[in-house]
N, C-alpha and C. Protein backbone atom coordinates (compact mmCIF):
# COMPACT_ATOMS: atom_id res chain seq x y z
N UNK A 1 0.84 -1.17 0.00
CA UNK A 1 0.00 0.00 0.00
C UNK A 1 0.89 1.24 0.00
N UNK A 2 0.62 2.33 -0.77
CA UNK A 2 1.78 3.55 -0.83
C UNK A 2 1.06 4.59 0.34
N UNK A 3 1.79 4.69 0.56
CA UNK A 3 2.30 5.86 1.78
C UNK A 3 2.94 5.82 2.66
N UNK A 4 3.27 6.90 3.55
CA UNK A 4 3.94 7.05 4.50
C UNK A 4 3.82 6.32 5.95
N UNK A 5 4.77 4.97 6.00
CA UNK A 5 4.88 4.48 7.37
C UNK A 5 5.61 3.54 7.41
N UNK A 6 6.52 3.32 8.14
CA UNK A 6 7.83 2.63 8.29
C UNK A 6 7.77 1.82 8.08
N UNK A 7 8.03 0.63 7.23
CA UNK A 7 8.53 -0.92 7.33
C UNK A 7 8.76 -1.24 8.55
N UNK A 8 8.13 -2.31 8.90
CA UNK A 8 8.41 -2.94 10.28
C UNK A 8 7.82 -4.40 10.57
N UNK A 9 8.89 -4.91 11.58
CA UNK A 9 8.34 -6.50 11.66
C UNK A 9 6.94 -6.41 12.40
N UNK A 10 6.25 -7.41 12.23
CA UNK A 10 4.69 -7.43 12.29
C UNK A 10 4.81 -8.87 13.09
N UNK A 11 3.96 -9.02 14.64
CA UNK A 11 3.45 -10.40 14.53
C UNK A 11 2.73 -10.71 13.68
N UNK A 12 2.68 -12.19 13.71
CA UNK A 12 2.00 -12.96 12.36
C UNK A 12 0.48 -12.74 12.55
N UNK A 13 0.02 -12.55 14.02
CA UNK A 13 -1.44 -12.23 14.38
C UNK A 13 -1.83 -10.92 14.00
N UNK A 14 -0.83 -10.11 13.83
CA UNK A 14 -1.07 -8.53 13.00
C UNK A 14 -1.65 -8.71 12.21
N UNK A 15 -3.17 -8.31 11.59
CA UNK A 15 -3.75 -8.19 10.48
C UNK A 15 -3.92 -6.99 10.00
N UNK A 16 -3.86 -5.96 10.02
CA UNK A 16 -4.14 -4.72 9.73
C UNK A 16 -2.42 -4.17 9.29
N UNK A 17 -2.49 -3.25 8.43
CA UNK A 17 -0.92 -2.02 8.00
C UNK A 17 -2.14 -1.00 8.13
N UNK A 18 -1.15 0.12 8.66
CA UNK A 18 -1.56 2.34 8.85
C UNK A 18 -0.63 2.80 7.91
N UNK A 19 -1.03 3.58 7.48
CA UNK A 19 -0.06 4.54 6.67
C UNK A 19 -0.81 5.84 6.30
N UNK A 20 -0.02 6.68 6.36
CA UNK A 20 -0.50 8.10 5.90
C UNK A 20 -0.05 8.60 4.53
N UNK A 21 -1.19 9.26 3.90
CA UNK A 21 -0.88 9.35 2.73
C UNK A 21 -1.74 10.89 1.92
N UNK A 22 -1.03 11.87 1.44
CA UNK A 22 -1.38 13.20 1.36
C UNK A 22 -2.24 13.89 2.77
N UNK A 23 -1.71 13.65 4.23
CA UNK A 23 -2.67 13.96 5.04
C UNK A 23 -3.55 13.24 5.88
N UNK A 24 -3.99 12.61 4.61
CA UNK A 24 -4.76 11.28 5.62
C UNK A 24 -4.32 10.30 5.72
N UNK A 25 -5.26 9.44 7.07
CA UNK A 25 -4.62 8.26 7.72
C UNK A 25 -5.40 7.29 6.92
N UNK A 26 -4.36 5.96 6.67
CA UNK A 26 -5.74 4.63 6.40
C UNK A 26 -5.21 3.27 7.43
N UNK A 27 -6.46 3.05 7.38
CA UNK A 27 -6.06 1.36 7.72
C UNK A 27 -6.40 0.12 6.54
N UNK A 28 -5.79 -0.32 6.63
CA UNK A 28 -5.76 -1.45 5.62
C UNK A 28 -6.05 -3.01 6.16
N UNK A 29 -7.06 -3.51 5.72
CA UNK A 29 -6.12 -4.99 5.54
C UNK A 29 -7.11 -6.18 4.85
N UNK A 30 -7.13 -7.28 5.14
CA UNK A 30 -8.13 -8.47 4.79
C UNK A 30 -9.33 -9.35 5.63
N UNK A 31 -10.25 -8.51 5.12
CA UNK A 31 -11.31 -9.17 5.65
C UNK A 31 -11.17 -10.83 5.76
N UNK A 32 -12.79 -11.61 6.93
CA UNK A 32 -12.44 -12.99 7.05
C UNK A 32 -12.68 -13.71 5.52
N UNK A 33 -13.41 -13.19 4.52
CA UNK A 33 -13.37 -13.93 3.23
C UNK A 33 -12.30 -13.54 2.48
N UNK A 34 -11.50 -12.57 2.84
CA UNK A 34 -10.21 -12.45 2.09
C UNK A 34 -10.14 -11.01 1.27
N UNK A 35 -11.16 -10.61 1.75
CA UNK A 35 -11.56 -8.96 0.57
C UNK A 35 -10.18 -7.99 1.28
N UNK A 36 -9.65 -7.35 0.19
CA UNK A 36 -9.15 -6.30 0.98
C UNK A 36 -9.84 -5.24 1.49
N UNK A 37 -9.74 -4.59 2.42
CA UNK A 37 -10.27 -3.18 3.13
C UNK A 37 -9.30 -2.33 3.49
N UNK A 38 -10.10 -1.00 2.86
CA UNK A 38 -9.16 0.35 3.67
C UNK A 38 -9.84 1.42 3.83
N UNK A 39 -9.79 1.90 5.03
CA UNK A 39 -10.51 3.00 5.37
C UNK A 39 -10.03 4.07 5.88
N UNK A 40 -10.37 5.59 5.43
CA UNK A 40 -9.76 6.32 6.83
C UNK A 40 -10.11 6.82 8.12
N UNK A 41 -8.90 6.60 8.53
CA UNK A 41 -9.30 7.00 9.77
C UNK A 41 -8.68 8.64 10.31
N UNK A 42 -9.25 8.62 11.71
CA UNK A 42 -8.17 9.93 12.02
C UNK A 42 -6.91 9.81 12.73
N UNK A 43 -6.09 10.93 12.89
CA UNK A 43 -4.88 10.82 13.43
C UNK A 43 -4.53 10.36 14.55
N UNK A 44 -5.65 10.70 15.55
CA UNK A 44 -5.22 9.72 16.78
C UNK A 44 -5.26 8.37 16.84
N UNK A 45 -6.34 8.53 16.31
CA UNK A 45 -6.88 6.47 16.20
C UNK A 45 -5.54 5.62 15.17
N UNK A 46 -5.10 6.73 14.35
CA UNK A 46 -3.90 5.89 13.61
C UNK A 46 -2.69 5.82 14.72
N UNK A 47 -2.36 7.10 15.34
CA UNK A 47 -1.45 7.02 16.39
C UNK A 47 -1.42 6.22 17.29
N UNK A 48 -3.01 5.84 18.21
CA UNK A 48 -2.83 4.33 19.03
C UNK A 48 -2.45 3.26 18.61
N UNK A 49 -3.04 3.25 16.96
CA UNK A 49 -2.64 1.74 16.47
C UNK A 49 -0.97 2.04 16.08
N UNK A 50 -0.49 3.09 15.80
CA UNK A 50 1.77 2.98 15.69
C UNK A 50 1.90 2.60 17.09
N UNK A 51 1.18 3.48 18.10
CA UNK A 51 1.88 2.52 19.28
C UNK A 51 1.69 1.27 19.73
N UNK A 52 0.64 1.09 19.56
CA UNK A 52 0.25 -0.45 19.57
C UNK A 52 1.40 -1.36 18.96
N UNK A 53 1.47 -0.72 17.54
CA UNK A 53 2.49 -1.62 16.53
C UNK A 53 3.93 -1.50 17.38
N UNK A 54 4.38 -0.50 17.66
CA UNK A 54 6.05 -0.23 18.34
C UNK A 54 5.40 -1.10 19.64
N UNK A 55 4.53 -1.48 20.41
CA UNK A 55 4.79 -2.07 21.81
C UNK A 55 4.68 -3.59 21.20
N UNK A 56 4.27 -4.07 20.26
CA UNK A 56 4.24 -5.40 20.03
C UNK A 56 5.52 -5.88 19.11
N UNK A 57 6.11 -4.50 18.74
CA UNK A 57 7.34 -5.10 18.37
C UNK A 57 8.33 -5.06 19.32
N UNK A 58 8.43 -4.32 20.08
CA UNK A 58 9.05 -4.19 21.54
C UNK A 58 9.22 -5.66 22.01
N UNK A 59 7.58 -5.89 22.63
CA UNK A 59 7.46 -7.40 22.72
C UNK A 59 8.50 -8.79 22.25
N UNK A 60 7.97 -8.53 20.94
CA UNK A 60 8.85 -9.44 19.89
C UNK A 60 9.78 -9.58 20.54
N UNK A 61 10.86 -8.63 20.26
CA UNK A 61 12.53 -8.00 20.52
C UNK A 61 13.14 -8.93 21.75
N UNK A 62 12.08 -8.64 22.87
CA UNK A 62 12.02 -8.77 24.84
C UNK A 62 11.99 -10.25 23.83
N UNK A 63 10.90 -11.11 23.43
CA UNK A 63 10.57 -12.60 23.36
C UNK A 63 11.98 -13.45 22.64
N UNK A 64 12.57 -12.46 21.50
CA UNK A 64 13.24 -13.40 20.85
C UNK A 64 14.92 -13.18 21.44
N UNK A 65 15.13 -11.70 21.95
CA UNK A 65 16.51 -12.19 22.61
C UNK A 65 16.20 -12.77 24.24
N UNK A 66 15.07 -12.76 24.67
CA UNK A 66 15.35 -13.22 26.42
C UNK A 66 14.73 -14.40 27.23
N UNK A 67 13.00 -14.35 26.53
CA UNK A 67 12.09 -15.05 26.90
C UNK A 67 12.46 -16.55 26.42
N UNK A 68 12.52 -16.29 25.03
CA UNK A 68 12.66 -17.63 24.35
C UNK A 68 14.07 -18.30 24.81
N UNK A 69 14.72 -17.60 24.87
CA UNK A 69 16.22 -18.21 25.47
C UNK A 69 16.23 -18.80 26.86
N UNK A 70 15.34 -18.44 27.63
CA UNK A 70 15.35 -18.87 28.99
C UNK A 70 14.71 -19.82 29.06
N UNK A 71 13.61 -20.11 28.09
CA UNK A 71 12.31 -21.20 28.53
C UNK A 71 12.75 -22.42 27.55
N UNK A 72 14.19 -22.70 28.02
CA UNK A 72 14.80 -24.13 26.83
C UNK A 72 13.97 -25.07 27.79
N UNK A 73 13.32 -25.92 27.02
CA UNK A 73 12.90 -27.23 27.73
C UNK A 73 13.16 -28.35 27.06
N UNK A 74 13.10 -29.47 27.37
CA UNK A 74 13.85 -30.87 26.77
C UNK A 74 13.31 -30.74 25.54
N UNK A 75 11.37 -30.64 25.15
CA UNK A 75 11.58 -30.96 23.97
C UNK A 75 11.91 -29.96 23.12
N UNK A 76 12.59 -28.66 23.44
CA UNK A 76 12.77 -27.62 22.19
C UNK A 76 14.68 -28.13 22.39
N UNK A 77 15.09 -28.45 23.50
CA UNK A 77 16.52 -28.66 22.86
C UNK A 77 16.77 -30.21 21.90
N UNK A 78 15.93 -30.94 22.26
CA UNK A 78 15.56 -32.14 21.29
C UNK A 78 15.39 -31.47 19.94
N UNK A 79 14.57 -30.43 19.51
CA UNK A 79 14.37 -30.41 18.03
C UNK A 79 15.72 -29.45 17.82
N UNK A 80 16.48 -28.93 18.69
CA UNK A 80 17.78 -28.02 18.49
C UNK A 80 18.68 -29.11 17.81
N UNK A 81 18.86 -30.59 18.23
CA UNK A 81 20.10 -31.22 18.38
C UNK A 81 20.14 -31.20 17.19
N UNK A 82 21.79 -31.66 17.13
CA UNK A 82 21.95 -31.93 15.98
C UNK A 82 22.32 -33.55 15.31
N UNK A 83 22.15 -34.51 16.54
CA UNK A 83 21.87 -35.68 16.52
C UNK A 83 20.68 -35.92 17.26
N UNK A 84 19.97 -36.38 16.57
CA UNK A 84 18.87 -36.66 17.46
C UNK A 84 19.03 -38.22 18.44
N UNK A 85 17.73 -37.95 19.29
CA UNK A 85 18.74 -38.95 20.51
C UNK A 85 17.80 -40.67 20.18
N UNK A 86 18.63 -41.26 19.85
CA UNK A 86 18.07 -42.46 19.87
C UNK A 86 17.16 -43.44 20.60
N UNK A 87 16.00 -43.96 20.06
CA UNK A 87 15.04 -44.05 20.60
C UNK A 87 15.32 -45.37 21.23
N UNK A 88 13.90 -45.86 22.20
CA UNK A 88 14.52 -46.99 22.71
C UNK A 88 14.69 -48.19 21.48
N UNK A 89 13.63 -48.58 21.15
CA UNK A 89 14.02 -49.38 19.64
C UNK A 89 15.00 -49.33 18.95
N UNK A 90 15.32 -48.35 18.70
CA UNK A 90 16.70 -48.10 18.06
C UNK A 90 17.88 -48.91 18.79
N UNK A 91 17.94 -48.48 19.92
CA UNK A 91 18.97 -49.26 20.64
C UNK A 91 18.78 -50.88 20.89
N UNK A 92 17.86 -51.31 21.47
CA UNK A 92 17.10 -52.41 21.10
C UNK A 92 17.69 -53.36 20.05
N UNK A 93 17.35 -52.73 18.71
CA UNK A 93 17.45 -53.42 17.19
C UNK A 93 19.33 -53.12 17.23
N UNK A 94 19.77 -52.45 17.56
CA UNK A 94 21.37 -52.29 17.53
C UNK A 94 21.93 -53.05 18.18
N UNK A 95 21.46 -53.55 19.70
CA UNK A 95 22.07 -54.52 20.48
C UNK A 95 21.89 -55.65 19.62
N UNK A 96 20.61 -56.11 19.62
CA UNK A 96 20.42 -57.64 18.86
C UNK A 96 21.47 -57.91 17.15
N UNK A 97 21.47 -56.46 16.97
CA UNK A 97 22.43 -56.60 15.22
C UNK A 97 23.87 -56.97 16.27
N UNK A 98 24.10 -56.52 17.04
CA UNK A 98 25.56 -56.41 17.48
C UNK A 98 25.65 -57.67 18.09
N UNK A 99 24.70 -58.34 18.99
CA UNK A 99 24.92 -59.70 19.60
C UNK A 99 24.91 -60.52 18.67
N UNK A 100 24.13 -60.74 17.37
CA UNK A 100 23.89 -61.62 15.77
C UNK A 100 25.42 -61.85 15.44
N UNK A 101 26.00 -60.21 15.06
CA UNK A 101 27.51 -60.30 14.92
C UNK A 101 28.38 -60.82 15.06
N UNK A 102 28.01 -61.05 16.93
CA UNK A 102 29.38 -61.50 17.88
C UNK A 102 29.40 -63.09 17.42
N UNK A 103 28.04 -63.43 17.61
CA UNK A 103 27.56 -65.30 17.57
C UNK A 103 28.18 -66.03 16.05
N UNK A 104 27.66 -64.51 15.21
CA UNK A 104 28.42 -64.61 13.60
C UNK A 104 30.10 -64.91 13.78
N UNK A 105 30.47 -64.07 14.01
CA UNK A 105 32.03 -64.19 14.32
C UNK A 105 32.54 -65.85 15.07
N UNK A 106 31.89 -66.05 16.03
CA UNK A 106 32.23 -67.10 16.86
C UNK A 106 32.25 -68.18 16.03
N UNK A 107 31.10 -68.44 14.95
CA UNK A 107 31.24 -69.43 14.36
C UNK A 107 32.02 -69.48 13.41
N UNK A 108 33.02 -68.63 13.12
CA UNK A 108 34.08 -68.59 12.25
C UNK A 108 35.39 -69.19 12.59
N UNK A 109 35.90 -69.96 11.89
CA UNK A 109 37.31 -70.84 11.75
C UNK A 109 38.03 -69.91 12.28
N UNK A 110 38.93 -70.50 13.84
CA UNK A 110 40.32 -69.60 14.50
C UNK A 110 40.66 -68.36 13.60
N UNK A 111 41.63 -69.27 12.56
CA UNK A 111 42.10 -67.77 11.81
C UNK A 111 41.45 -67.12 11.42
N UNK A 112 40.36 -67.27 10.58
CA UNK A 112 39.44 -66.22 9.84
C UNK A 112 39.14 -65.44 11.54
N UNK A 113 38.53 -65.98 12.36
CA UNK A 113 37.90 -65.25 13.73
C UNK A 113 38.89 -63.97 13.90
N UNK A 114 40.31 -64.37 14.21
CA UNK A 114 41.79 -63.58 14.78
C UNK A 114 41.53 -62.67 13.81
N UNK A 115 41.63 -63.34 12.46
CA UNK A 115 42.15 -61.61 11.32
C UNK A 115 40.93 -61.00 11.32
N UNK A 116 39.46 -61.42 11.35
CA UNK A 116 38.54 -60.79 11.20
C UNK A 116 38.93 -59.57 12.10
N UNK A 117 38.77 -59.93 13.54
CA UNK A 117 38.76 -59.03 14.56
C UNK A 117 39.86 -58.44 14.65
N UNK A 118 41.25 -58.14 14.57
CA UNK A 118 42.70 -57.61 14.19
C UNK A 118 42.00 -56.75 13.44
N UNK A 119 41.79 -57.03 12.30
CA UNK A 119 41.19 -55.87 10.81
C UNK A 119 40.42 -55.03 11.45
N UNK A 120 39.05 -55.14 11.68
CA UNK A 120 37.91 -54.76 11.75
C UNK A 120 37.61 -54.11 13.65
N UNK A 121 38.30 -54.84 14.36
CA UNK A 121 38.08 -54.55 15.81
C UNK A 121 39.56 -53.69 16.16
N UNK A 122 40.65 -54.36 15.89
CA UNK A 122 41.65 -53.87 16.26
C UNK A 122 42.25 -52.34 15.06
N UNK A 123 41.95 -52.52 14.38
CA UNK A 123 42.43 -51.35 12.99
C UNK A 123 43.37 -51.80 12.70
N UNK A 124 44.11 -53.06 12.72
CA UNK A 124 45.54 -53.05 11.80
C UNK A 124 44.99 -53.53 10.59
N UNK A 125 46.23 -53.03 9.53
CA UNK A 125 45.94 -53.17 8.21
C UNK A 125 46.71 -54.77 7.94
N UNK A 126 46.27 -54.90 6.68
CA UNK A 126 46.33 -56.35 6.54
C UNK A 126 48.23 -56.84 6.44
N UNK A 127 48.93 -55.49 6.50
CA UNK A 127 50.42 -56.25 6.31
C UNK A 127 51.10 -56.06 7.73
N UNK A 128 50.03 -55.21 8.92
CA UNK A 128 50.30 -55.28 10.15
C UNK A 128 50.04 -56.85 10.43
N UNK A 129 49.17 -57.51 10.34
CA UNK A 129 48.23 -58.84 10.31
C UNK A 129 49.39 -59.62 10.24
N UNK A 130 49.96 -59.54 8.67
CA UNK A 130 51.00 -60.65 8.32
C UNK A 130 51.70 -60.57 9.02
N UNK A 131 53.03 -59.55 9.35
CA UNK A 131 53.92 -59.23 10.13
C UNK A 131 53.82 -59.85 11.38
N UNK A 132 52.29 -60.00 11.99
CA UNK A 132 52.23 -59.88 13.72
C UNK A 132 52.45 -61.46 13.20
N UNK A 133 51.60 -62.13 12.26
CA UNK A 133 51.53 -63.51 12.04
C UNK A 133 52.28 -64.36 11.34
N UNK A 134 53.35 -63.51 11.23
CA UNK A 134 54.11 -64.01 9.92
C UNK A 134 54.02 -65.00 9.12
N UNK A 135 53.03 -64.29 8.04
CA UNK A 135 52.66 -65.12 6.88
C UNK A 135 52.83 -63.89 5.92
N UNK A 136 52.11 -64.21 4.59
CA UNK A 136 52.29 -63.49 3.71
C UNK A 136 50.97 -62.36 4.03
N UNK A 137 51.36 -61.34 3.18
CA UNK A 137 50.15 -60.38 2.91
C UNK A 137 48.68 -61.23 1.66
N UNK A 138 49.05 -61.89 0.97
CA UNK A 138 47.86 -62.38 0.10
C UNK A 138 46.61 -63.51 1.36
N UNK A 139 47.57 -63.90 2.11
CA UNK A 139 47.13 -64.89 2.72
C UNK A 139 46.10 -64.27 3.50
N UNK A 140 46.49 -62.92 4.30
CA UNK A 140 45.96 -62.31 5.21
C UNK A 140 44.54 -61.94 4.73
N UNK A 141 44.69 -61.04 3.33
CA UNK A 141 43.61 -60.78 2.24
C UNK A 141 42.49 -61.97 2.08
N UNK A 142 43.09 -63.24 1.60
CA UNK A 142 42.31 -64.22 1.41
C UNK A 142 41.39 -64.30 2.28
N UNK A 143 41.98 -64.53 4.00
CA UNK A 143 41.16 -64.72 4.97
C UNK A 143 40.69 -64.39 5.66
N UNK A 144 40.26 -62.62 5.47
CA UNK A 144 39.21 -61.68 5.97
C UNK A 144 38.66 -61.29 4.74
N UNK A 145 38.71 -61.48 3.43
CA UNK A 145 37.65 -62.37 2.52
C UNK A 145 36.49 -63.06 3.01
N UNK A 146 37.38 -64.40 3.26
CA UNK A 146 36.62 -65.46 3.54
C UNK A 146 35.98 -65.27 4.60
N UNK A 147 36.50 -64.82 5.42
CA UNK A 147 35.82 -64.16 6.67
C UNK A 147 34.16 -63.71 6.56
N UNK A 148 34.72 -62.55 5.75
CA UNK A 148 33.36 -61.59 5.48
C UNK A 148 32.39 -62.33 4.59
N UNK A 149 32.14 -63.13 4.07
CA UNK A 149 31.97 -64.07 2.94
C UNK A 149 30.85 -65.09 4.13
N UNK A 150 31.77 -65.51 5.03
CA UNK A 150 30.96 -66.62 5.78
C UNK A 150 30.26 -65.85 6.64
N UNK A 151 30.27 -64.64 6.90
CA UNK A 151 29.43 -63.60 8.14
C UNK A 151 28.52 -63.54 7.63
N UNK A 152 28.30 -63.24 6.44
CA UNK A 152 27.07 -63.05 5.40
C UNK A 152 26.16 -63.83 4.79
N UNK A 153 26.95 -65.02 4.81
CA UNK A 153 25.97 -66.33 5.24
C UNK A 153 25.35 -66.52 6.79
N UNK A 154 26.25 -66.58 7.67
CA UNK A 154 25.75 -66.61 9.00
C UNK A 154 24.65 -66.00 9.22
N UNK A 155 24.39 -64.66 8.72
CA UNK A 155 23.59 -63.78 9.06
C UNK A 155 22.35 -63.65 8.30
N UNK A 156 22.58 -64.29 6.93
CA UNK A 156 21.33 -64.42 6.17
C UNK A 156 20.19 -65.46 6.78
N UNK A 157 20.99 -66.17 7.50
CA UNK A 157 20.27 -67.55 8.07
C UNK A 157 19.48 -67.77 8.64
């Protein structure tokens, strides 16, 4: 709407804009079927509604640096995180994948068991493996292969 009156943040419950324009005051805004309306008014009645507007932006200001900062409660720092926190199911279905694993592993042949877990549990790389075991490096390869190979059967099962 053209005329004279400051840009300013609006609560979202604000339905009405004032502005003055050659003199006179209007109010503006959208009726409940959606019509626009504008009417004028006079200078005071526009003046209660600027102060009205400056105390509810005031408001705002007070809500978004102080109010809102103070009233953290679990579930607004929950939608803050940036991991969200795992539910009980979640943990649940993670234990049982992780116990499947262990039972997986167990049924694996000595060596495949050792290099599996060296590789995968311990972080050595496969020519740390040979070295500790002194064998070759292909050998080591072969049998956390085979390893992973029979887990994946285990687990399909």
């Amino acid at each position: 709407m053209e005329g004279k009156h400051p840009k300013r943040r609006k609560d979202k419950y604000n339905p009405y804009n004032i502005c003055e324009q050659d003199g006179h005051y209007y109010i503006s805004f959208r009726d409940g079927e959606g019509v626009y309306q504008r009417f004028e008014i006079n200078k005071s009645l526009c003046e209660a509604f600027n102060r009205f507007e400056l105390a509810d932006l005031s408001y705002l200001n007070v809500w978004d640096r102080h109010i809102e900062q103070s009233e953290i409660w679990e579930t607004s720092l929950n939608e803050r995180a940036l991991e969200k926190p795992e539910t009980v199911e979640d943990i649940v279905f993670r234990n049982i994948q992780t116990e499947d694993l262990y039972k997986a592993i167990d049924r694996l042949p000595d060596i495949q068991k050792r290099r599996i877990w060296m590789y995968f549990f311990e972080g050595m790389t496969y020519e740390q493996i040979a070295e500790f075991e002194k064998c070759k490096h292909p050998a080591v390869v072969k049998s956390v292969k085979a390893a992973l190979k029979n887990l994946k059967k285990f687990l399909s099962e």
